[in-house]
N, C-alpha and C. Protein backbone atom coordinates (compact mmCIF):
# COMPACT_ATOMS: atom_id res chain seq x y z
N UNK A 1 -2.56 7.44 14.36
CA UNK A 1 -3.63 6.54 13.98
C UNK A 1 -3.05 5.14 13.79
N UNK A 2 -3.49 4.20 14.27
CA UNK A 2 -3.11 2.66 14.20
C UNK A 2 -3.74 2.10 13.31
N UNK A 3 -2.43 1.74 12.68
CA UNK A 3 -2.61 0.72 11.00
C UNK A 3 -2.53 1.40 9.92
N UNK A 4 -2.24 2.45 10.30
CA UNK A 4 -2.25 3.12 8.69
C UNK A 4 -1.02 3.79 8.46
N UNK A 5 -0.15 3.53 9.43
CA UNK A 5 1.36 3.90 9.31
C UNK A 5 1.89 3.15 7.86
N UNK A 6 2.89 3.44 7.32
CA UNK A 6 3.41 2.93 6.22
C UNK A 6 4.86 2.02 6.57
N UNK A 7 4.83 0.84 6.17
CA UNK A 7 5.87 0.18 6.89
C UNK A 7 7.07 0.82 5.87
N UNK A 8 8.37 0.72 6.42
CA UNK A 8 9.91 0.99 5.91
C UNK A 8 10.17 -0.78 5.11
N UNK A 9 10.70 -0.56 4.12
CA UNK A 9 10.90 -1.68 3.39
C UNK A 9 12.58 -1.88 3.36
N UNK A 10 12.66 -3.09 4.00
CA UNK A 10 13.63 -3.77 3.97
C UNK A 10 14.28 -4.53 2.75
N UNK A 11 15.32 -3.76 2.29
CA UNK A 11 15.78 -4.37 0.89
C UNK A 11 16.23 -6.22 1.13
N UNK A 12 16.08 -6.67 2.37
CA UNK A 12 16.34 -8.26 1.98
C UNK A 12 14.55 -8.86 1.73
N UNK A 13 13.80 -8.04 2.36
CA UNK A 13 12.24 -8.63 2.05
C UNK A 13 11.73 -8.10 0.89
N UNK A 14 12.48 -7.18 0.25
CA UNK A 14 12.19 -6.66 -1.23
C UNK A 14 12.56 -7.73 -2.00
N UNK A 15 14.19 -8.24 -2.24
CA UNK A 15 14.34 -9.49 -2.74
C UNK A 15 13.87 -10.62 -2.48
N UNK A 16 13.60 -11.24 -1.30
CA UNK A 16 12.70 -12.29 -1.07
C UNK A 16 11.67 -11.85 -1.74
N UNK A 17 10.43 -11.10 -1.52
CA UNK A 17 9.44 -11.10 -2.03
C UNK A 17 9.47 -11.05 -3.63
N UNK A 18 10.82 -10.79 -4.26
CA UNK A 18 11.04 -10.98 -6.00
C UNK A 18 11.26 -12.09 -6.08
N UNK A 19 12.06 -12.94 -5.85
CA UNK A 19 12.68 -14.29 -5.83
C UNK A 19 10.87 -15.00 -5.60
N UNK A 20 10.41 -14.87 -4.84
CA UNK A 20 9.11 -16.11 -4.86
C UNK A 20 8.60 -15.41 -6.27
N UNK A 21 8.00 -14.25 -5.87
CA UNK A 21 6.96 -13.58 -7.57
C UNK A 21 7.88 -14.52 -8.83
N UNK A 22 9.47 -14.29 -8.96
CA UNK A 22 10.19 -15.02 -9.91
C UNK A 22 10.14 -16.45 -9.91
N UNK A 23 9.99 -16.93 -8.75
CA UNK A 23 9.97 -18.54 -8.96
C UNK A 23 8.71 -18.95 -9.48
N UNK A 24 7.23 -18.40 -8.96
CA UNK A 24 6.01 -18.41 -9.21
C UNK A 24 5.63 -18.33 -11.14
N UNK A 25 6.22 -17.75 -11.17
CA UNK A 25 6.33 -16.83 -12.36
C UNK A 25 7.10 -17.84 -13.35
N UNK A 26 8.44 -18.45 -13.04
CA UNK A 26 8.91 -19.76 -13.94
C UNK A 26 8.43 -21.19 -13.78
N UNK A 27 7.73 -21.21 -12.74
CA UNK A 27 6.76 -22.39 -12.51
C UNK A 27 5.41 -22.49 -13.45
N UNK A 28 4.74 -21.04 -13.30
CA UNK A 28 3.83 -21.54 -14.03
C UNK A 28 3.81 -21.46 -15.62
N UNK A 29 5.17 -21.17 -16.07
CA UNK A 29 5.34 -20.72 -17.59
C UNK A 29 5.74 -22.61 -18.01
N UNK A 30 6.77 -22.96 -17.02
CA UNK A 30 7.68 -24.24 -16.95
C UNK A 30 6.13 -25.27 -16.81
N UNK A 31 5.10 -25.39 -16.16
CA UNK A 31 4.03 -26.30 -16.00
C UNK A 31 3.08 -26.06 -17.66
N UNK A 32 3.14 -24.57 -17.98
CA UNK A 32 2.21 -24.64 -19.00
C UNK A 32 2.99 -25.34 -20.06
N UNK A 33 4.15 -25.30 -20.42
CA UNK A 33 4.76 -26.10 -21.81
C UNK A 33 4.72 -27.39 -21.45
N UNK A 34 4.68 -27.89 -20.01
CA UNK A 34 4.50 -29.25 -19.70
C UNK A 34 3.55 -30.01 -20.20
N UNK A 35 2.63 -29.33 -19.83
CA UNK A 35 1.36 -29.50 -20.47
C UNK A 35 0.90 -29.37 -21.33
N UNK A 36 1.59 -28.97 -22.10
CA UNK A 36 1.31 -28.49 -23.83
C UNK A 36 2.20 -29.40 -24.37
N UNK A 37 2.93 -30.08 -23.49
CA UNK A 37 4.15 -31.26 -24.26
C UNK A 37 3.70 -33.04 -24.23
N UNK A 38 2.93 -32.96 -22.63
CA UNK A 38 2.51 -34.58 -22.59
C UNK A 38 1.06 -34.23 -22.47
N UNK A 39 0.21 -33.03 -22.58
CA UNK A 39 -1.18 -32.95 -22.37
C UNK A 39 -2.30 -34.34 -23.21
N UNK A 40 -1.75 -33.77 -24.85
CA UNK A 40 -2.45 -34.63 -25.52
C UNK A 40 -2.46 -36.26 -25.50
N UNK A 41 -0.94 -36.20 -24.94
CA UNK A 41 -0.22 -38.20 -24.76
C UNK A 41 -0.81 -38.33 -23.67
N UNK A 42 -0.83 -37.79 -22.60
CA UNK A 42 -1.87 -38.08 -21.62
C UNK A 42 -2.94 -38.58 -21.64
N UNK A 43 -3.58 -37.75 -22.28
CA UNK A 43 -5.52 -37.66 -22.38
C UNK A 43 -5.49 -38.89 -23.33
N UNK A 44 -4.82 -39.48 -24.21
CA UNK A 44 -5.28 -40.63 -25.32
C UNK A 44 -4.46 -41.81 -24.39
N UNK A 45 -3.56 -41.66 -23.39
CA UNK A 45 -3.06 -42.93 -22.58
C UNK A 45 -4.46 -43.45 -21.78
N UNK A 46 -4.52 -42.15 -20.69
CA UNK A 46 -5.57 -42.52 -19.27
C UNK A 46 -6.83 -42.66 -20.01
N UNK A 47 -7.20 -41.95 -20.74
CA UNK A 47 -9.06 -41.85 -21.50
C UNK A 47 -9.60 -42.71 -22.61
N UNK A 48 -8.51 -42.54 -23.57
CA UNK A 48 -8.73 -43.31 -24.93
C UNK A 48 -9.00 -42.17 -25.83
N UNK A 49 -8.44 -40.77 -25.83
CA UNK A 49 -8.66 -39.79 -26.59
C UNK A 49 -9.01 -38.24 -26.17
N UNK A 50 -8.82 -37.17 -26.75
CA UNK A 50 -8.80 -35.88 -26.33
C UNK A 50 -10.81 -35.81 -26.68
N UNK A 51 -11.44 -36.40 -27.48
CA UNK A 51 -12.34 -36.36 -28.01
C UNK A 51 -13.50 -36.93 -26.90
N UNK A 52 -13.16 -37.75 -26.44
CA UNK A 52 -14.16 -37.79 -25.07
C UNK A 52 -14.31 -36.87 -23.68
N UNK A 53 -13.24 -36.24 -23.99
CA UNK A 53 -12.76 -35.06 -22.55
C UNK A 53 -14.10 -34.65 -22.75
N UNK A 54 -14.45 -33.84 -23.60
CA UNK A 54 -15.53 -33.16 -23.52
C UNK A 54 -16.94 -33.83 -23.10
């Protein structure tokens, strides 16, 4: 039957495919403290306050 064979996994595309999930994975932990570090200095530089966002 075609397509429903099960592919053989190649231990270098096992690690590639960890290495991105891992980079993905410290990116978006590394962007959220970013943002939790200049979020508020931001919003009162560009806007004039966190209080108008809304």
């Amino acid at each position: 039957m075609a397509g429903l064979e099960i592919p053989a996994w190649d231990p270098e595309t096992a690690l590639l495919i960890g290495a991105i999930l891992l980079e993905a994975i410290v990116l978006y932990v590394g962007y959220g403290g970013l943002e939790r570090l200049f979020g508020p200095y931001l919003m009162r530089l560009l806007i004039g306050g966190e209080a108008s966002v809304q």
